[in-house]
N, C-alpha and C. Protein backbone atom coordinates (compact mmCIF):
# COMPACT_ATOMS: atom_id res chain seq x y z
N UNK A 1 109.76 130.46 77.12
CA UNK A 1 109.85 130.38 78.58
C UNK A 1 108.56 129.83 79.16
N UNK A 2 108.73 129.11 79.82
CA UNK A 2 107.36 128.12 80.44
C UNK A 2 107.53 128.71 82.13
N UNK A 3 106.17 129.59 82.75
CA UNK A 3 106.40 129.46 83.98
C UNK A 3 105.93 127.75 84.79
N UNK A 4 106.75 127.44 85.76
CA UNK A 4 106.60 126.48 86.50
C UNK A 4 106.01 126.75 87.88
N UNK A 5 104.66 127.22 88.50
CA UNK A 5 104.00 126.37 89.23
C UNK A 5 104.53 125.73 90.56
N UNK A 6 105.38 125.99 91.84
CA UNK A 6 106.09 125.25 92.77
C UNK A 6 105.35 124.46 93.90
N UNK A 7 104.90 123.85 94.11
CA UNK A 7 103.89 123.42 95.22
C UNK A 7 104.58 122.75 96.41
N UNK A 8 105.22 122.60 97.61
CA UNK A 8 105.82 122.34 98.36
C UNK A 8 104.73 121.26 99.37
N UNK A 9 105.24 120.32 99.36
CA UNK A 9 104.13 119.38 100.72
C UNK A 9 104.03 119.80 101.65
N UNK A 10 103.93 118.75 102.40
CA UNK A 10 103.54 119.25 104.13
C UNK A 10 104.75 120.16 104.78
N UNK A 11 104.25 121.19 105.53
CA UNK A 11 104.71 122.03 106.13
C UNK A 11 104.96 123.44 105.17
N UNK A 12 104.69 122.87 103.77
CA UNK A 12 104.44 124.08 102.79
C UNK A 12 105.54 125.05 102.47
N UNK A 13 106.71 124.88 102.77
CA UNK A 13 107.94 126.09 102.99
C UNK A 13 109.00 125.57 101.55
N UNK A 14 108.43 127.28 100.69
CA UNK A 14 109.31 126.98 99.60
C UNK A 14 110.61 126.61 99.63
N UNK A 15 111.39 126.70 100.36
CA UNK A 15 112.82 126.16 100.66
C UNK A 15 113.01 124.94 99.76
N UNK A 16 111.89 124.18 99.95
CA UNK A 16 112.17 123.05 99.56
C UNK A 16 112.72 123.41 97.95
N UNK A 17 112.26 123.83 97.23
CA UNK A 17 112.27 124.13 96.18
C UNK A 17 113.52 125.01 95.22
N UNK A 18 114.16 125.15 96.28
CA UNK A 18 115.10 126.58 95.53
C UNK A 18 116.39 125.59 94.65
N UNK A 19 117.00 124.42 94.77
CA UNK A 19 117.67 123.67 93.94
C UNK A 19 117.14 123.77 92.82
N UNK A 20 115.52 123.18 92.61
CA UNK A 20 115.11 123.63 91.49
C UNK A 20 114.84 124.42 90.70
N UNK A 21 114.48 125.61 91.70
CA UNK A 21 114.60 127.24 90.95
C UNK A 21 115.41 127.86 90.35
N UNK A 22 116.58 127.49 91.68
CA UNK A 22 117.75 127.46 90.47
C UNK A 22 118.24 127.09 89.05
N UNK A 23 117.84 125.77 88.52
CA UNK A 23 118.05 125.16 87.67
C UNK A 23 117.17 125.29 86.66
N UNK A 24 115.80 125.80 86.85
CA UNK A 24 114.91 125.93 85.77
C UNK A 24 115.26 127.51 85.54
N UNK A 25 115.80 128.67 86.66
CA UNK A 25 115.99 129.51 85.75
C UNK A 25 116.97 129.53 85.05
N UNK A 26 118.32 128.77 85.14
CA UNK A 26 119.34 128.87 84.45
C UNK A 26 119.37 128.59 83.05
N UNK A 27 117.84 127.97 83.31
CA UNK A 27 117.52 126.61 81.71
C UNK A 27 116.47 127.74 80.97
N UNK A 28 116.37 129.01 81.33
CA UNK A 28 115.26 129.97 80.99
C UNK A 28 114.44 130.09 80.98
N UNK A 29 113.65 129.19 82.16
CA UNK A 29 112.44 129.29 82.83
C UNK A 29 112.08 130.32 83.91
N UNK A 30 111.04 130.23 84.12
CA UNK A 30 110.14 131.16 85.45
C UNK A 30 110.00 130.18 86.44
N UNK A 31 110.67 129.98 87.61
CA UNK A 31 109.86 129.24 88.89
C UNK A 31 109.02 129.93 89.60
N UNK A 32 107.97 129.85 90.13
CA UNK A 32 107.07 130.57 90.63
C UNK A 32 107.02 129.69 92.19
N UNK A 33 107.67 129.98 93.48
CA UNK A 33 107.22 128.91 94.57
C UNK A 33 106.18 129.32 95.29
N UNK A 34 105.63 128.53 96.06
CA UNK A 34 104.37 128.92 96.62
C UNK A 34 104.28 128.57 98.16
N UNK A 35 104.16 129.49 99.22
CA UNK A 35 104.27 129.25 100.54
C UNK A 35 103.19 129.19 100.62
N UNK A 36 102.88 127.53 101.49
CA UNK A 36 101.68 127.35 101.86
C UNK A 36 102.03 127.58 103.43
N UNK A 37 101.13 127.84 104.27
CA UNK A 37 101.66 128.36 106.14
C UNK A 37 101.19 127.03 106.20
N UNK A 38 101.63 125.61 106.51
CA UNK A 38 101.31 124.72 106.96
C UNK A 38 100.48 124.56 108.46
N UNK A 39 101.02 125.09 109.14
CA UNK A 39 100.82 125.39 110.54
C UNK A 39 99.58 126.15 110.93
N UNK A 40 99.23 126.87 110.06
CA UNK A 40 98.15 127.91 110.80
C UNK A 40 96.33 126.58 110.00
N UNK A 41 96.29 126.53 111.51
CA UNK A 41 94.75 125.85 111.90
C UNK A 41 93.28 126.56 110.56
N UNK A 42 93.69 128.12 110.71
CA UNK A 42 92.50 128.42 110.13
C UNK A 42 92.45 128.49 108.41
N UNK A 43 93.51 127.60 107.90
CA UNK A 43 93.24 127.69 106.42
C UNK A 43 93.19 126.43 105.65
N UNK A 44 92.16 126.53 104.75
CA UNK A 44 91.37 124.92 104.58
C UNK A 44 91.86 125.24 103.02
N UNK A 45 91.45 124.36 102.21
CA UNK A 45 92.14 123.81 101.05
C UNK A 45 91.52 125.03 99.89
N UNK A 46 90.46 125.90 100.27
CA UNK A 46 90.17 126.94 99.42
C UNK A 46 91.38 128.10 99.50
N UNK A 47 91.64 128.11 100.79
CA UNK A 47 92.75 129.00 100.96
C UNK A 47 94.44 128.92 100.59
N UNK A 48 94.74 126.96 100.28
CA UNK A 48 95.33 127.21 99.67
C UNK A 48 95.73 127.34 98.38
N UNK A 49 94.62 126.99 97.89
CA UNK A 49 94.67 127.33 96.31
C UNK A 49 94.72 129.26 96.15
N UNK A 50 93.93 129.64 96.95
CA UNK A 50 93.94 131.01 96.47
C UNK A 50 95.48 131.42 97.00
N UNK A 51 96.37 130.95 97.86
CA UNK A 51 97.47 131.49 97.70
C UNK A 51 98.62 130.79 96.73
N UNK A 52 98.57 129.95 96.26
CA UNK A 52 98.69 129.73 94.91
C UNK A 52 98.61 130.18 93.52
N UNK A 53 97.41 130.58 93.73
CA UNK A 53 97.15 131.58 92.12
C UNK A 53 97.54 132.94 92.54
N UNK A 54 98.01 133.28 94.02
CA UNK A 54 98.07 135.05 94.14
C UNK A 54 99.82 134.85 93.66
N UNK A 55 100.51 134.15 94.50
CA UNK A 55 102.24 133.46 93.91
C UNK A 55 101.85 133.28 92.28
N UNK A 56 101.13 133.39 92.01
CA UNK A 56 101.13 133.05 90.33
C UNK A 56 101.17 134.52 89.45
N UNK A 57 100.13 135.01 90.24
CA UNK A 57 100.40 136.61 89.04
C UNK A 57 99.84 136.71 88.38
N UNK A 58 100.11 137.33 87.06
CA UNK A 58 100.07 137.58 85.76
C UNK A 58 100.29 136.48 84.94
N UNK A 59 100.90 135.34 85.42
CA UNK A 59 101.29 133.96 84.60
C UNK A 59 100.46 133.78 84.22
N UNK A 60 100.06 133.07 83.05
CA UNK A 60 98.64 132.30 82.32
C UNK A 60 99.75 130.66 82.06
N UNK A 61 98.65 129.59 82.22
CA UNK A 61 99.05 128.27 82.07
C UNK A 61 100.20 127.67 82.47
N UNK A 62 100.17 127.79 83.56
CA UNK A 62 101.63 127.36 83.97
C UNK A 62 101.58 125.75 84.10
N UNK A 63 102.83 125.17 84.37
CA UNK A 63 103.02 123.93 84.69
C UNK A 63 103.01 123.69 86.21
N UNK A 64 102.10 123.39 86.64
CA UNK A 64 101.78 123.27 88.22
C UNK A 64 102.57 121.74 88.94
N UNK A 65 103.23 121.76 89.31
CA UNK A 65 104.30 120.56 89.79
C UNK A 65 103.92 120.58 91.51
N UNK A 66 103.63 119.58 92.08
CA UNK A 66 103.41 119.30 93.02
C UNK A 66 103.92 118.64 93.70
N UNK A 67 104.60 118.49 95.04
CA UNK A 67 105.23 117.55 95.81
C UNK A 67 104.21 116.56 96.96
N UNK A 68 104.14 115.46 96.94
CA UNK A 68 103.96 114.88 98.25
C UNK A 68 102.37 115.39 98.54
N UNK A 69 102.52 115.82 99.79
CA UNK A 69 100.98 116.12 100.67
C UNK A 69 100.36 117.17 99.35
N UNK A 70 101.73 118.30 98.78
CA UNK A 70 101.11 119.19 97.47
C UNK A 70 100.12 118.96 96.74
N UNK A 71 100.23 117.34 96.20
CA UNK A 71 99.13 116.99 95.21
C UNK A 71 97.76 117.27 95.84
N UNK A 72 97.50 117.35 96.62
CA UNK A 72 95.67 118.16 96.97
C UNK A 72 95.46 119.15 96.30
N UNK A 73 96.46 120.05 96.73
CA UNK A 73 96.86 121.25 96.01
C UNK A 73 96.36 121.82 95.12
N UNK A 74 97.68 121.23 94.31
CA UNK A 74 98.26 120.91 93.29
C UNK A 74 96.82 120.86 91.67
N UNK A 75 96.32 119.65 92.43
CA UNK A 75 95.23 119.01 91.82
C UNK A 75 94.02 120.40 91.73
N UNK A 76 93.32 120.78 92.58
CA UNK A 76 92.92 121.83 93.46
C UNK A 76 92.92 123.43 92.41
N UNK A 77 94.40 123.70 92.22
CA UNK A 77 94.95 125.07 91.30
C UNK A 77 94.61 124.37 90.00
N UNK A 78 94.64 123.18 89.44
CA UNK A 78 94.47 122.85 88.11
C UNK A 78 92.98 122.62 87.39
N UNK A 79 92.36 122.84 88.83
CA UNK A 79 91.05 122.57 88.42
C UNK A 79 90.33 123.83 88.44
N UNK A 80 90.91 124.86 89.16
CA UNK A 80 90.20 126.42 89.35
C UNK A 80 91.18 127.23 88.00
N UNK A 81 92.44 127.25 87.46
CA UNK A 81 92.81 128.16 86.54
C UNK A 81 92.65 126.86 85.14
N UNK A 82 93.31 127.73 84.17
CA UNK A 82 93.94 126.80 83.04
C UNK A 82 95.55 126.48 83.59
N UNK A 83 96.06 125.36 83.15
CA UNK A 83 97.01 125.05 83.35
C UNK A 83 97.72 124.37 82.14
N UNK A 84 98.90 124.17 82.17
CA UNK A 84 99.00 123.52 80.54
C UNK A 84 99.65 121.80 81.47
N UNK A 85 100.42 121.76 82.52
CA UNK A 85 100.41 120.24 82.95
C UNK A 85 100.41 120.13 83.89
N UNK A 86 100.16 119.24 84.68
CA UNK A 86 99.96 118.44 86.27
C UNK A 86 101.71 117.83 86.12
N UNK A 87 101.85 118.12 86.89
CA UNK A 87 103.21 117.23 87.11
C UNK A 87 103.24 117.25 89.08
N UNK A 88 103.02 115.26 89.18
CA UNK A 88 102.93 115.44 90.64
C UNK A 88 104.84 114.60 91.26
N UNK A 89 105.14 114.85 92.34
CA UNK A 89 106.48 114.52 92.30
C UNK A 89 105.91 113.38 93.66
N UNK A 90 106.40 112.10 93.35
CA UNK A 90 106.17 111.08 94.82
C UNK A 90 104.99 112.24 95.54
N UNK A 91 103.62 111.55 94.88
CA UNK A 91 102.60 112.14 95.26
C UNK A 91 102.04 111.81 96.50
N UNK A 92 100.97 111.94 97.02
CA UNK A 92 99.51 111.51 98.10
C UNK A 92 98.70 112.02 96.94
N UNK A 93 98.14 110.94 96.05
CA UNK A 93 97.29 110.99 94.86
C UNK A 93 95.73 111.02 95.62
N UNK A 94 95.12 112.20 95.85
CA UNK A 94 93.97 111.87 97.01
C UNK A 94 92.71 111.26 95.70
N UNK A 95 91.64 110.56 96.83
CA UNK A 95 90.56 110.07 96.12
C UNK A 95 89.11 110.94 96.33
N UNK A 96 87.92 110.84 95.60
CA UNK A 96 87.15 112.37 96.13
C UNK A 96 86.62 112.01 97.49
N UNK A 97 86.50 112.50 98.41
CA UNK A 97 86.10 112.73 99.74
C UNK A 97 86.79 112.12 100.61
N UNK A 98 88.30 111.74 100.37
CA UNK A 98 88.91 111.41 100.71
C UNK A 98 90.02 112.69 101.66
N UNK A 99 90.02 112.32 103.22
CA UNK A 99 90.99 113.46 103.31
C UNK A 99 92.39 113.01 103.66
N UNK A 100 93.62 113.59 104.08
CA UNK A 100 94.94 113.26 104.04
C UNK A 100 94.97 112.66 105.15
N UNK A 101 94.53 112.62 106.28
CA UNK A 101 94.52 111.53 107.57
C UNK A 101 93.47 110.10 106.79
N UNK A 102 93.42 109.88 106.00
CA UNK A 102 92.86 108.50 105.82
C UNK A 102 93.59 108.22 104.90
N UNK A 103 94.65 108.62 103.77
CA UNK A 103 95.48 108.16 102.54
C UNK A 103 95.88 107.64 103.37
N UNK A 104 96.81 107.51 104.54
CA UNK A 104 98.23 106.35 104.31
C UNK A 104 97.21 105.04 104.81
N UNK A 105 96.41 104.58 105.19
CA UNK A 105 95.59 103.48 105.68
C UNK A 105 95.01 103.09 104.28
N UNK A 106 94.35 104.16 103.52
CA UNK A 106 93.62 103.42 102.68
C UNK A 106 94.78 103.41 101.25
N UNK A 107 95.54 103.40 100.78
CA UNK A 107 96.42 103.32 100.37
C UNK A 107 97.88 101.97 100.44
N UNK A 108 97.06 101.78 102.00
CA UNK A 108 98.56 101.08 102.12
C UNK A 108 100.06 101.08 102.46
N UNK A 109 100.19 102.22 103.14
CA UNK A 109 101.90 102.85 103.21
C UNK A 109 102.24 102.14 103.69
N UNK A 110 102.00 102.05 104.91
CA UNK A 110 103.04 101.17 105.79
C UNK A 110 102.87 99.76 105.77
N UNK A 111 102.25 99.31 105.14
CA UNK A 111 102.45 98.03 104.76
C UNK A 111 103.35 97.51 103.38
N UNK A 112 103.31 98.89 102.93
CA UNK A 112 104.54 98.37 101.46
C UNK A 112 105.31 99.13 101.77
N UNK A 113 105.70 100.05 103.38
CA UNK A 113 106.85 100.13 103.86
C UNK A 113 107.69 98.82 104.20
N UNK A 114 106.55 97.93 105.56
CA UNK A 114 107.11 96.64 105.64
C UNK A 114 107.47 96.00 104.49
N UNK A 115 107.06 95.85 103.95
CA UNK A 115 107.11 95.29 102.17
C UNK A 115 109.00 95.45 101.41
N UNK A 116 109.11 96.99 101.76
CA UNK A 116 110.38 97.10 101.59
C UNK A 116 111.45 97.38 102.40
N UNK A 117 111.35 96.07 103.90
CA UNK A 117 112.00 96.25 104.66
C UNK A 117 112.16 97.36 105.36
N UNK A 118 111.12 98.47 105.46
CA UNK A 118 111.28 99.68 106.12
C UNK A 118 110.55 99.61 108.17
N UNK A 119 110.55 99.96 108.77
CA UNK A 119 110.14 100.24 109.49
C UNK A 119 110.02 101.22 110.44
N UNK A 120 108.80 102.05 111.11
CA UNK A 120 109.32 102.90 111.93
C UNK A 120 109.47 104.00 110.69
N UNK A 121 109.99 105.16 111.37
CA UNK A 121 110.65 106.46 110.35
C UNK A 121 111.94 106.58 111.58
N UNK A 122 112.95 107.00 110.48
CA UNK A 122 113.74 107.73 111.04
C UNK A 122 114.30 108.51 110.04
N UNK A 123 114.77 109.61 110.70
CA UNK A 123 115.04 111.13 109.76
C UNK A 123 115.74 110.81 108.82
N UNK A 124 117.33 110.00 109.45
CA UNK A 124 118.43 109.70 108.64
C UNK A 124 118.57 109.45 107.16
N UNK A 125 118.03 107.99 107.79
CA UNK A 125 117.63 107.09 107.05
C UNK A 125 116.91 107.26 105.85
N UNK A 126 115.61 107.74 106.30
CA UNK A 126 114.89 108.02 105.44
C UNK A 126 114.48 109.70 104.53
N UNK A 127 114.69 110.38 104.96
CA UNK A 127 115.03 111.71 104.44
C UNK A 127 115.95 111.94 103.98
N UNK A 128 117.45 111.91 104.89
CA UNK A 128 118.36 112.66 104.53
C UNK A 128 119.52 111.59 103.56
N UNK A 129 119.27 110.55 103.69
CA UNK A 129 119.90 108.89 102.67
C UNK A 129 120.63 110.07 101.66
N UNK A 130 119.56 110.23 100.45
CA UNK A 130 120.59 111.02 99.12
C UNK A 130 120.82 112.21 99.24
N UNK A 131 120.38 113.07 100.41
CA UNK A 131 120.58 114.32 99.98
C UNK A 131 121.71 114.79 100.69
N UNK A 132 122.60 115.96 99.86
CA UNK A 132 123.79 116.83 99.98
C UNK A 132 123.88 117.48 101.71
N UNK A 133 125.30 116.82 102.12
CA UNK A 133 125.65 116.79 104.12
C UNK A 133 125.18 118.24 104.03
N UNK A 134 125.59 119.35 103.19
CA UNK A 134 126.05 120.36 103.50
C UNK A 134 124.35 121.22 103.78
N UNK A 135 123.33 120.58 103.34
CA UNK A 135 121.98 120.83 103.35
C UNK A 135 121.27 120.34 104.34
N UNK A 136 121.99 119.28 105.19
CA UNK A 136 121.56 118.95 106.52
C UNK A 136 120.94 119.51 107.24
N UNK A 137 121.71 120.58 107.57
CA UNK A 137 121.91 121.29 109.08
C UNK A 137 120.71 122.27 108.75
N UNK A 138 120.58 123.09 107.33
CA UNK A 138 119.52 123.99 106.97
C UNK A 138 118.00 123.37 107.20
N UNK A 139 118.25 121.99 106.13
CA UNK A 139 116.67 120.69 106.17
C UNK A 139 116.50 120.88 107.45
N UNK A 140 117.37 120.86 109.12
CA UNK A 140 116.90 120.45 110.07
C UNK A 140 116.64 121.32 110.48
N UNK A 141 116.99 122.65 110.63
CA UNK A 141 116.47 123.72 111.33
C UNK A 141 115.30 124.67 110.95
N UNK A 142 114.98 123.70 109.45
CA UNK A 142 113.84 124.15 109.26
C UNK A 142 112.39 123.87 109.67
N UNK A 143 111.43 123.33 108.75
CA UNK A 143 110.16 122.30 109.02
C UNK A 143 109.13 123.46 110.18
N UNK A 144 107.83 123.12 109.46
CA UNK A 144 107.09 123.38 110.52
C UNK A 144 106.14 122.74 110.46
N UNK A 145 105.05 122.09 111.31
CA UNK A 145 103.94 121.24 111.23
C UNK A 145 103.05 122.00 110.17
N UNK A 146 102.36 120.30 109.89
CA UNK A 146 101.26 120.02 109.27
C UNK A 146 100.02 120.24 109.49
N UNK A 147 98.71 121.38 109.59
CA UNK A 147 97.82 121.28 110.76
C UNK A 147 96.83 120.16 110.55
N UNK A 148 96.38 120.03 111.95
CA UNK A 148 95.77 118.69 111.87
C UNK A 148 94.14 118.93 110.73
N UNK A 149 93.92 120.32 110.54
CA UNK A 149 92.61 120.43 110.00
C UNK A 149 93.20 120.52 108.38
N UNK A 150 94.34 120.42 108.16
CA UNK A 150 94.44 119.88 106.44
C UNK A 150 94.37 118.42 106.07
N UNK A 151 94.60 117.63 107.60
CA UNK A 151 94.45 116.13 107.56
C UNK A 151 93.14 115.45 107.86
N UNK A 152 92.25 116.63 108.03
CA UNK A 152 90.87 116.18 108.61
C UNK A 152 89.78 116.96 107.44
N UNK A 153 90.34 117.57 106.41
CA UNK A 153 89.34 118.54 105.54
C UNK A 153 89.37 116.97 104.30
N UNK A 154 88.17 117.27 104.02
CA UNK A 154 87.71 115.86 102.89
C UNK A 154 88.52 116.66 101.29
N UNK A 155 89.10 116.03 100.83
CA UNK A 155 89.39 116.26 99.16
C UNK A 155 88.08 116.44 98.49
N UNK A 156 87.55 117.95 98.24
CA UNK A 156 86.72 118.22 97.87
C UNK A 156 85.90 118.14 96.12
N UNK A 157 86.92 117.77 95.45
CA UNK A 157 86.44 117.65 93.92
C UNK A 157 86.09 116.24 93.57
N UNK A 158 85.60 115.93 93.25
CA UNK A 158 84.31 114.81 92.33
C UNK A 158 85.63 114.35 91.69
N UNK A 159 86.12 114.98 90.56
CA UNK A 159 86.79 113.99 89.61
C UNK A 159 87.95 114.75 89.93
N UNK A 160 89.15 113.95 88.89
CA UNK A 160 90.66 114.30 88.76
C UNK A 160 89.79 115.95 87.81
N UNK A 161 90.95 116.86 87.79
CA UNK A 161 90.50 117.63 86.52
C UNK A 161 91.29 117.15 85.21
N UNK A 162 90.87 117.86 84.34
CA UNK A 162 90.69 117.33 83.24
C UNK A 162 91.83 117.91 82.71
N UNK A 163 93.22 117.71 82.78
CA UNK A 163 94.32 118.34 82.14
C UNK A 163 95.86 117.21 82.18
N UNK A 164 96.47 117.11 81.23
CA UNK A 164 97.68 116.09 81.27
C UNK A 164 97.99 116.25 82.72
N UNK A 165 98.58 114.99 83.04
CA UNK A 165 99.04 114.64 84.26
C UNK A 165 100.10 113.73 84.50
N UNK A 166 101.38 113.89 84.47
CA UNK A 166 102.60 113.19 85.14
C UNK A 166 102.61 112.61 86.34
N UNK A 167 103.22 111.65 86.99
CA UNK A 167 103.56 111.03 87.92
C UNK A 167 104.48 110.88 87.87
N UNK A 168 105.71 111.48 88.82
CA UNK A 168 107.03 111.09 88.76
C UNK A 168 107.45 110.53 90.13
N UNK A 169 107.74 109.33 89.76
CA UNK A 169 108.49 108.65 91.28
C UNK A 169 109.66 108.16 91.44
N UNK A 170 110.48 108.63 92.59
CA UNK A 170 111.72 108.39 93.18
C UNK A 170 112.00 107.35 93.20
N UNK A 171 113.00 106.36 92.85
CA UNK A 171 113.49 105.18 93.19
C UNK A 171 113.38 104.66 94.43
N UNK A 172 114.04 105.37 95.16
CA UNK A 172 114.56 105.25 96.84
C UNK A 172 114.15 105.73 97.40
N UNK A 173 112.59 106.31 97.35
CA UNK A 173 111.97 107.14 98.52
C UNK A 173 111.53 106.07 99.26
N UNK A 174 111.82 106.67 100.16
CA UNK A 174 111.28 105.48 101.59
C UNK A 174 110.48 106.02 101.99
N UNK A 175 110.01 106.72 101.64
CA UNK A 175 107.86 107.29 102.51
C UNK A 175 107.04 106.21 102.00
N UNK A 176 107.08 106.83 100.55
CA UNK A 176 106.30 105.97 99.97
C UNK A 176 107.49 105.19 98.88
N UNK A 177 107.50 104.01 98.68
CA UNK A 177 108.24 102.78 98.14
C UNK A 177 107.41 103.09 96.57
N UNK A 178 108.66 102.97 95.60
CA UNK A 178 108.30 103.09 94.41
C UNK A 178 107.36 102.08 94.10
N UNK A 179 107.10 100.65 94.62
CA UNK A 179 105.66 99.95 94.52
C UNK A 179 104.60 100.32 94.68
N UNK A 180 104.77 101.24 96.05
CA UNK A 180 103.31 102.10 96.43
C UNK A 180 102.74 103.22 94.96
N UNK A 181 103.82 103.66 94.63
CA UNK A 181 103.69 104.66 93.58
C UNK A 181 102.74 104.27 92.55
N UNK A 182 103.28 103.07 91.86
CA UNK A 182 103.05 102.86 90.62
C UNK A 182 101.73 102.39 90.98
N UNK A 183 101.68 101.56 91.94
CA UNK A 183 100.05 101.16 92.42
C UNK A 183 99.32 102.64 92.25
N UNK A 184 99.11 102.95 93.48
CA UNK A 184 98.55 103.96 93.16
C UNK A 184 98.10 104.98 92.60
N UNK A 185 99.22 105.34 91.78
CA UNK A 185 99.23 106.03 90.00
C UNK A 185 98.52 105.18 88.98
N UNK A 186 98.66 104.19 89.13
CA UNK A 186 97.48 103.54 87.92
C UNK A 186 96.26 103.08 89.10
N UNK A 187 96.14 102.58 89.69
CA UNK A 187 94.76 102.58 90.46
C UNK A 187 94.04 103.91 90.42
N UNK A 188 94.55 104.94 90.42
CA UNK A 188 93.40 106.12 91.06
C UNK A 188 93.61 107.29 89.43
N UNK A 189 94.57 106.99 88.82
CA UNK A 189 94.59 108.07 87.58
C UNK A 189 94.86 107.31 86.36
N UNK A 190 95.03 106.00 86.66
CA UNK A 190 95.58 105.10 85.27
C UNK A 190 96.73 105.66 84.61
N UNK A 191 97.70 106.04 85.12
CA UNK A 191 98.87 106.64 84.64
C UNK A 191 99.98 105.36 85.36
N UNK A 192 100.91 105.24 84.84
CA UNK A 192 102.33 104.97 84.91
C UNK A 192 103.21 105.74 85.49
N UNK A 193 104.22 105.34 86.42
CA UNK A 193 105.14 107.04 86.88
C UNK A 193 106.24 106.51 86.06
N UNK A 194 106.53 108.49 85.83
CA UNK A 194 108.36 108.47 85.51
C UNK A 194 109.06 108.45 86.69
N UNK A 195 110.26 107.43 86.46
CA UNK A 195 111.14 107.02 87.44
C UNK A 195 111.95 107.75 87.64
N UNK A 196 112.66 108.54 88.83
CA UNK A 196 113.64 109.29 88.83
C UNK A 196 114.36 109.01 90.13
N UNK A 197 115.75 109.66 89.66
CA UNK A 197 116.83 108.91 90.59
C UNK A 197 116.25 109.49 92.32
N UNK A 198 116.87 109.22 93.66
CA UNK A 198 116.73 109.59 94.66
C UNK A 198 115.69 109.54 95.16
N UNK A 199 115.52 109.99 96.41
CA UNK A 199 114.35 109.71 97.90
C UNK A 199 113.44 110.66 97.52
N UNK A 200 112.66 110.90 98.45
CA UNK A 200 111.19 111.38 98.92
C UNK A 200 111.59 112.80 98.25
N UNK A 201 112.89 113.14 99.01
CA UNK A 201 113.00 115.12 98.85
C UNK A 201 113.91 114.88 97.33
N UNK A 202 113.87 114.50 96.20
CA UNK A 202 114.89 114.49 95.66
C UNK A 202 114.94 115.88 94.78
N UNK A 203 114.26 116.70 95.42
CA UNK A 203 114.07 118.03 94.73
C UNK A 203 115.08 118.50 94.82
N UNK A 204 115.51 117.86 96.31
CA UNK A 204 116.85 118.42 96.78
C UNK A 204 118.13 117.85 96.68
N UNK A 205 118.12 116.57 96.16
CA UNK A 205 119.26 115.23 96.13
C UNK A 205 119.46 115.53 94.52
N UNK A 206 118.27 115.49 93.82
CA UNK A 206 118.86 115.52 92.18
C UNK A 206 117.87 116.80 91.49
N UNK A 207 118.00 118.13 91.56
CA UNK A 207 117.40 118.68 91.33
C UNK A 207 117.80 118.64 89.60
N UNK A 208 118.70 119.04 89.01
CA UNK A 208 119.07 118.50 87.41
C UNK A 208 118.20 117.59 86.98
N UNK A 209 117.84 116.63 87.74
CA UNK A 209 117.22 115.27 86.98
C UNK A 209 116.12 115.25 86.79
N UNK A 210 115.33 115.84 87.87
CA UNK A 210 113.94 116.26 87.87
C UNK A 210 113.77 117.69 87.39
N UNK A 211 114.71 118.26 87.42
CA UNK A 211 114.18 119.43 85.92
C UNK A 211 114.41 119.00 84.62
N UNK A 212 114.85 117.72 84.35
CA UNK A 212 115.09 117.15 83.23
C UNK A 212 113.60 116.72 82.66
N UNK A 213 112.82 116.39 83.83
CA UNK A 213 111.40 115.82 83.21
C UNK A 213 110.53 116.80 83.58
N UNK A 214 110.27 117.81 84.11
CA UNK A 214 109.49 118.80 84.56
C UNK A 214 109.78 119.24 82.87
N UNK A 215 111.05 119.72 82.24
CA UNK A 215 111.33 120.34 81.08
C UNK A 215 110.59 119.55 79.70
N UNK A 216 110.36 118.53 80.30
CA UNK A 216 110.37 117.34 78.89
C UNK A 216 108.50 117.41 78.64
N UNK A 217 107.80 117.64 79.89
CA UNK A 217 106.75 117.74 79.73
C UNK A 217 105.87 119.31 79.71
N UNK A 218 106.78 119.83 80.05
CA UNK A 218 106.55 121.53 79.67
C UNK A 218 106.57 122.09 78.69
């Protein structure tokens, strides 16, 4: 049994995650999710690692899987415990002193949005494209902001840490365009991503598929 590590992006609300929980325990795993309070102003990136390792327990080496804005995180818990893998899902791969209000500029998003005919955001479109009608109405009544002081705190570690590291990217995410991915996964970690079916949330569109590679590297 491998515990798995849940890291949820922006707005931090394990919800996101429970397709997969499902599926890794059925497969005889441990999911471990981790509520980050997105919203509350007074907690900076020390705080969320320490609520990370408190959601962790008694676990030793888990597989720390990260979503999206997560990878700060993500990155963050792997560098303060042992961990046995990094697995980031359609990351924000940060750079050191780099904070999350300067990735999409220095990165490039919205220009290899234009790139793939995207423009603008819209929810539809771009969120809800692969994922299940019947999860709609829940996705929408959920969400809570991002605070602006997790987008203004600098990515505090010097280097990547020093532990295997996955990149898995969505086909059809329209945040970030599987071009942006692969760029950026070999520019900033020299890794390659694994390709997996569905959008941005596909935690929630193909949760099977992506416990298929969470499993493969665990």
């Amino acid at each position: 049994m491998t515990t798995f590590l849940l890291i949820p992006g922006a707005g931090g609300e394990p919800w996101f995650w429970h397709r997969v929980e499902a599926e890794l325990t059925a497969r005889g795993h441990r999911p471990v999710t981790v509520d980050l309070p997105g919203d509350d102003e007074s907690l900076g990136w020390a705080d969320y690692v320490a609520l990370a390792v408190k959601a962790l327990g008694a676990a030793t080496e888990p597989v720390v899987v990260a979503q999206s804005m997560g990878a700060y995180t993500g990155a963050l818990v792997a560098a303060e415990i042992p961990v046995r893998h990094l697995v980031l899902v359609n990351p924000m791969i940060p750079a050191p002193g780099e904070t999350a209000g300067e990735w999409w500029e220095a990165v490039g998003q919205e220009e290899a949005r234009r790139e793939a005919g995207l423009e603008g955001f819209d929810m539809a479109r771009d969120f809800l494209h692969d994922i299940p009608e019947y999860l709609h109405a829940e996705l929408m009544a959920g969400g809570r902001p991002q605070s602006d002081k997790s987008f203004a705190d600098p990515y505090p570690l010097r280097a990547w840490p020093a532990v295997p590291t996955t990149v898995l990217a969505a086909r059809e995410d329209r945040l970030f365009p599987l071009a942006l991915q692969r760029r950026v996964a070999r520019g900033r970690l020299g890794l390659p991503v694994v390709e997996l079916p569905g959008g941005h949330l596909n935690a929630l569109s193909y949760p099977a598929e992506l416990v298929d590679a969470l499993v493969a590297v665990g």
